[in-house]
PDB file of N, CA and C in Angstrom:
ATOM      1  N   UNK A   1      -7.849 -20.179  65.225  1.00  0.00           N
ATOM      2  CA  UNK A   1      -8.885 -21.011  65.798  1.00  0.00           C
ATOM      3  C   UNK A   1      -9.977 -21.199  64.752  1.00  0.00           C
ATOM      4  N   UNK A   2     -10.320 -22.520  64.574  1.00  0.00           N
ATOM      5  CA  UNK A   2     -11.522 -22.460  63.279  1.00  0.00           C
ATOM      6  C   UNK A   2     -12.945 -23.259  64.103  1.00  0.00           C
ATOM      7  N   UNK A   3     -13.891 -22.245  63.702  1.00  0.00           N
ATOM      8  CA  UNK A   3     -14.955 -22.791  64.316  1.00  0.00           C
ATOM      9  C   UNK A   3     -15.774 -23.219  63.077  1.00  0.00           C
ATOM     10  N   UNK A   4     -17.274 -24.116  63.062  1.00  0.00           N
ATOM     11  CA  UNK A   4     -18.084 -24.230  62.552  1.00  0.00           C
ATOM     12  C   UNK A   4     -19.000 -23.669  62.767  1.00  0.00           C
ATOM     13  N   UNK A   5     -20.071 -23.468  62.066  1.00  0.00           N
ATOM     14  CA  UNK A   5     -21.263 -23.386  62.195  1.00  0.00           C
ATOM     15  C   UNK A   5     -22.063 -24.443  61.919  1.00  0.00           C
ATOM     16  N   UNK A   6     -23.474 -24.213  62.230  1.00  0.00           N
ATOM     17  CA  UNK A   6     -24.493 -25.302  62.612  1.00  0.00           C
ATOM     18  C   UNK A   6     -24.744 -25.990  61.001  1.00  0.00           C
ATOM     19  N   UNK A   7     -23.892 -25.057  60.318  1.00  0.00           N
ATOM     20  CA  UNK A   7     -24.268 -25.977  59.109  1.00  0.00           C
ATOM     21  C   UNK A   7     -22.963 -26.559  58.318  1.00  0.00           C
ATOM     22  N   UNK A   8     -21.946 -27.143  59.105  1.00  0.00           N
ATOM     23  CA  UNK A   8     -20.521 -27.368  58.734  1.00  0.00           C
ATOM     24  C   UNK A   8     -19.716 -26.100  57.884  1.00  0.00           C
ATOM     25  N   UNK A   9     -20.035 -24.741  57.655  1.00  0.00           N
ATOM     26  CA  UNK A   9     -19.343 -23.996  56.959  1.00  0.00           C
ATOM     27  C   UNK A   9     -18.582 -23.531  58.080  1.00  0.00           C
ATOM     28  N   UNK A  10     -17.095 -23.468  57.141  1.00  0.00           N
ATOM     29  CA  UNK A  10     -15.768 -22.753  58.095  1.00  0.00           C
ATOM     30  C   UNK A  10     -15.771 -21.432  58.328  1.00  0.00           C
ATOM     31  N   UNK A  11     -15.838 -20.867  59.574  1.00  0.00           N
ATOM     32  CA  UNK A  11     -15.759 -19.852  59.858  1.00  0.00           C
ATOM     33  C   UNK A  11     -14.367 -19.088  60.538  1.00  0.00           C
ATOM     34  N   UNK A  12     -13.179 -19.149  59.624  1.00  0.00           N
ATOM     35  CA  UNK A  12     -11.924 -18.917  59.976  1.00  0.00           C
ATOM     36  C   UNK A  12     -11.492 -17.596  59.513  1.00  0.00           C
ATOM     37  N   UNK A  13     -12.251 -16.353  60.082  1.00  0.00           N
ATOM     38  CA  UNK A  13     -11.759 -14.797  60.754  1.00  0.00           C
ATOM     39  C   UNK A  13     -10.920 -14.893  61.458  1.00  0.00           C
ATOM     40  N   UNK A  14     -10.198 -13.949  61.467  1.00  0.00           N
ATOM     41  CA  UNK A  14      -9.078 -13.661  62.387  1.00  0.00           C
ATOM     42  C   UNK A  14     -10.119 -12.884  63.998  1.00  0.00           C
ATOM     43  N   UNK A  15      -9.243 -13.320  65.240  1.00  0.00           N
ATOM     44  CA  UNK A  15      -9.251 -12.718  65.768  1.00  0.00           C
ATOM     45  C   UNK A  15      -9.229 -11.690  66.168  1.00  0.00           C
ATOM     46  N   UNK A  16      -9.961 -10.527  66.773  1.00  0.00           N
ATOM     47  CA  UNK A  16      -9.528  -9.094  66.411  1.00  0.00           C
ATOM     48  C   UNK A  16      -8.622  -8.788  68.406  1.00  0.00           C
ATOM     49  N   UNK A  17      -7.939  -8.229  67.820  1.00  0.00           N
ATOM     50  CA  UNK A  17      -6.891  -7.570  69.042  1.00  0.00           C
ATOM     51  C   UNK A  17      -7.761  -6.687  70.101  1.00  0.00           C
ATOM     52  N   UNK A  18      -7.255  -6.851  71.386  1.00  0.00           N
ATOM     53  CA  UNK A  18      -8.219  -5.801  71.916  1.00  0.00           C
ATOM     54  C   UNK A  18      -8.030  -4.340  71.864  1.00  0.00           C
ATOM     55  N   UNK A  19      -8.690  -3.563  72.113  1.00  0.00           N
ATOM     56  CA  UNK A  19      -8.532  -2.028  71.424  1.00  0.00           C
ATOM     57  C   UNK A  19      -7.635  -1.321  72.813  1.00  0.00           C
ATOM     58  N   UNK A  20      -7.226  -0.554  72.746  1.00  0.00           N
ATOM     59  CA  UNK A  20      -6.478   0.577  73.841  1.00  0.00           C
ATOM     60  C   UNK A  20      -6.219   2.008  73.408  1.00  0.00           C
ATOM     61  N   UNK A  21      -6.337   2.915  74.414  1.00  0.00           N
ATOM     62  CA  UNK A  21      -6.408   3.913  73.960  1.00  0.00           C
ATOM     63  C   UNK A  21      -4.902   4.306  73.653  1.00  0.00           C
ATOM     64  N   UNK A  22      -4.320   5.255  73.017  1.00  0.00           N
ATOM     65  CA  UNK A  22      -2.907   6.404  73.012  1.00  0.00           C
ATOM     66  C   UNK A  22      -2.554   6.706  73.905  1.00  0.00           C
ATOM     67  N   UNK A  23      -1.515   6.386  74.822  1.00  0.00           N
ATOM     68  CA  UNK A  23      -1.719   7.315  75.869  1.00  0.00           C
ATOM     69  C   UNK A  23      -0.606   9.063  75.127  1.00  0.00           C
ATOM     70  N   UNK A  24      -0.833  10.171  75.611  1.00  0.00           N
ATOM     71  CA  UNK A  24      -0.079  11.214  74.821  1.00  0.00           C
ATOM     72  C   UNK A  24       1.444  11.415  75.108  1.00  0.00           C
ATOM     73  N   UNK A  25       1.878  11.722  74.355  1.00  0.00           N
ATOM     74  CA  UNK A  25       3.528  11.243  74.386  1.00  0.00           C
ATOM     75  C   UNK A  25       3.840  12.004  75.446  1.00  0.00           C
ATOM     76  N   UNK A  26       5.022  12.005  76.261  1.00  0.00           N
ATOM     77  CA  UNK A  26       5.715  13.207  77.577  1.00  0.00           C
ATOM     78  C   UNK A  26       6.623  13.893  76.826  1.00  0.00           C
ATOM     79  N   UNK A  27       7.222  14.803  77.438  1.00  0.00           N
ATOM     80  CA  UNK A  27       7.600  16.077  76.753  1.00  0.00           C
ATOM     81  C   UNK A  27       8.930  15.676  76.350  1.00  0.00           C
ATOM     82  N   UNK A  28       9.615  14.212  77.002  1.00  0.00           N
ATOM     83  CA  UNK A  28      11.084  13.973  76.314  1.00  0.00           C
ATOM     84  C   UNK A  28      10.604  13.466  74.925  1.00  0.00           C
ATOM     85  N   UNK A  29       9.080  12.794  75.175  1.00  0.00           N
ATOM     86  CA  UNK A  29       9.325  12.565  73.265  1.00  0.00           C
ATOM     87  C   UNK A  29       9.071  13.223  72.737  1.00  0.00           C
ATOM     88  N   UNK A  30       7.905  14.301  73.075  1.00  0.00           N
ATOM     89  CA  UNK A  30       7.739  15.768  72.409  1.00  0.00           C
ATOM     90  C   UNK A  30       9.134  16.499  71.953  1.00  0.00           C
ATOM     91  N   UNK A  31       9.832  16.426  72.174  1.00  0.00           N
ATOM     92  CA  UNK A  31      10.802  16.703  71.809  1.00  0.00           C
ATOM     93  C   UNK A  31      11.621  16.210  71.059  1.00  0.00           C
ATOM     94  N   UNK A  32      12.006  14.818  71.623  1.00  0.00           N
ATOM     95  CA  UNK A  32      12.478  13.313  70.584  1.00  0.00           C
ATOM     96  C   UNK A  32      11.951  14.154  68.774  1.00  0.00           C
ATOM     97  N   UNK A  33      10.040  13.575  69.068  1.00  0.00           N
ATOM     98  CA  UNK A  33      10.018  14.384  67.799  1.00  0.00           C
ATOM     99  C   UNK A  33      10.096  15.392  66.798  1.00  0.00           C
ATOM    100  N   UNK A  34      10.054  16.339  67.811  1.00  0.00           N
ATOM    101  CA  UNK A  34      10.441  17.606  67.614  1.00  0.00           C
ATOM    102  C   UNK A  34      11.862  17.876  66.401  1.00  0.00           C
ATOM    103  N   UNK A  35      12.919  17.134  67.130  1.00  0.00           N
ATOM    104  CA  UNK A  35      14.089  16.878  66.648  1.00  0.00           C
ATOM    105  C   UNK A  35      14.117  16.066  65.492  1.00  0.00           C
ATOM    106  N   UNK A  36      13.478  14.712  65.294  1.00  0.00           N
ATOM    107  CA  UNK A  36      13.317  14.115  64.330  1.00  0.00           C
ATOM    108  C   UNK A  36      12.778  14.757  63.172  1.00  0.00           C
ATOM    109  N   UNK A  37      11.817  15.382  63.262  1.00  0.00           N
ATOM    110  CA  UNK A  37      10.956  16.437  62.092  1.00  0.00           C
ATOM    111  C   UNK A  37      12.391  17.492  61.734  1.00  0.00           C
ATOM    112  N   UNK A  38      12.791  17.864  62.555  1.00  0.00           N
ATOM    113  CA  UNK A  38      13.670  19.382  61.856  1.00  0.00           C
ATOM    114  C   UNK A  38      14.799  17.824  61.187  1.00  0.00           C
ATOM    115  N   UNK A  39      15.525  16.850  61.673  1.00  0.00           N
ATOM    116  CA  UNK A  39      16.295  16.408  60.994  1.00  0.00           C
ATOM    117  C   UNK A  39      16.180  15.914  59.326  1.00  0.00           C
ATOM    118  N   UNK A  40      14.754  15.216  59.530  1.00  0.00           N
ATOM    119  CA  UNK A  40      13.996  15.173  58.410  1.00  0.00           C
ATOM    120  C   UNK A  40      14.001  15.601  57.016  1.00  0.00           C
ATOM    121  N   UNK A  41      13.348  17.144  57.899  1.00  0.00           N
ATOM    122  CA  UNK A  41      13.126  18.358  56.938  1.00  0.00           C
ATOM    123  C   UNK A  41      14.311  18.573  56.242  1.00  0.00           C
ATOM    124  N   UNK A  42      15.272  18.710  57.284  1.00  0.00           N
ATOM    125  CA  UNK A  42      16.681  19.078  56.652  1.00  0.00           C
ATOM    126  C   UNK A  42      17.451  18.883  55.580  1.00  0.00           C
ATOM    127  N   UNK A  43      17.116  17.065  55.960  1.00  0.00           N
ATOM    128  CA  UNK A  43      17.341  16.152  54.575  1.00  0.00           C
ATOM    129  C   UNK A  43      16.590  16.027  53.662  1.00  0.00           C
ATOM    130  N   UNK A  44      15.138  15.840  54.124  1.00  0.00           N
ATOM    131  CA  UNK A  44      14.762  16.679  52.619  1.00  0.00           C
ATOM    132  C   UNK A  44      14.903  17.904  51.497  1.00  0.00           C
ATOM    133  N   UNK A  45      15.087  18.536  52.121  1.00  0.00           N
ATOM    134  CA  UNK A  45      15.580  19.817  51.632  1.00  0.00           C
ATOM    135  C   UNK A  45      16.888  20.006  50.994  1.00  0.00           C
ATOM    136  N   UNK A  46      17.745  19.235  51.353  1.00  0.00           N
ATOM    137  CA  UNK A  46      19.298  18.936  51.097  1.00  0.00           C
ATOM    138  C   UNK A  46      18.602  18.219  49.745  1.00  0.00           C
ATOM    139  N   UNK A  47      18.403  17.282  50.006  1.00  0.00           N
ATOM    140  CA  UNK A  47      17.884  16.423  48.942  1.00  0.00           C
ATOM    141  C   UNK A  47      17.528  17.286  47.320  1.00  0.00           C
ATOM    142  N   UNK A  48      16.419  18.220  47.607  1.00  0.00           N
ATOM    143  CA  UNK A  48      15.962  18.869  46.897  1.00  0.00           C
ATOM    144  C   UNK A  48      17.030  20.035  46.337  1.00  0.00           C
ATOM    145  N   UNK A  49      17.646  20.609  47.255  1.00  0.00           N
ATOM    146  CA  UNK A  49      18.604  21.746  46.714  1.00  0.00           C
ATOM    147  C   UNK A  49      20.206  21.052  46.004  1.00  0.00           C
ATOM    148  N   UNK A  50      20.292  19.511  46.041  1.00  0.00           N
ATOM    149  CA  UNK A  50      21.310  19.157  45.232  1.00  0.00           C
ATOM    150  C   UNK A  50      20.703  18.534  44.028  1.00  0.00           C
ATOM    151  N   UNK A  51      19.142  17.982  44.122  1.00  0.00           N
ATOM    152  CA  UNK A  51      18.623  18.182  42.891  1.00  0.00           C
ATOM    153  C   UNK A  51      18.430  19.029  41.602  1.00  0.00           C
ATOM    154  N   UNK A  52      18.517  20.004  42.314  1.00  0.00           N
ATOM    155  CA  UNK A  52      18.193  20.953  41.570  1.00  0.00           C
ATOM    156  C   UNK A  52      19.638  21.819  40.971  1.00  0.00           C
ATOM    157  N   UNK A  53      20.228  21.882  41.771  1.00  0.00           N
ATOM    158  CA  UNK A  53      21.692  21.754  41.485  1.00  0.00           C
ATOM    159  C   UNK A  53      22.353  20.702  40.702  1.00  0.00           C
ATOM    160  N   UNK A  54      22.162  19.890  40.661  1.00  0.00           N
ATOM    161  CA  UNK A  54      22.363  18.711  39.173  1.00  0.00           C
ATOM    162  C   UNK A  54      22.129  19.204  38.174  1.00  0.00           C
ATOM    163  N   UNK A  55      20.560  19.169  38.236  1.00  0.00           N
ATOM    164  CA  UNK A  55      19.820  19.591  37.072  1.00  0.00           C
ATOM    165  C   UNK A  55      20.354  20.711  36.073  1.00  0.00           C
TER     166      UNK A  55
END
């Protein structure tokens, strides 16, 4: 949307979104993540211990 001002300059900002709060995750995603982090880790770690094993 482009507006003017009283002195013909363009004033084309974006709109800002309206704000909302987090609501806090329930305990199936507490967990969801839970699981995601150890899978993660795992592979990182894999990652790192065949690095180093190359090396």
């Amino acid at each position: 949307m482009r507006t003017y001002s009283e002195s013909g300059i363009l004033n084309n900002y974006a709109t800002e979104p309206e704000m909302y709060y987090a609501s806090y995750p329930f305990p199936e995603q507490q967990r969801r993540y839970a699981l995601q982090a150890a899978f993660a880790t795992l592979f990182v770690a894999s990652l790192v211990f065949i690095a180093l094993a190359v090396s």
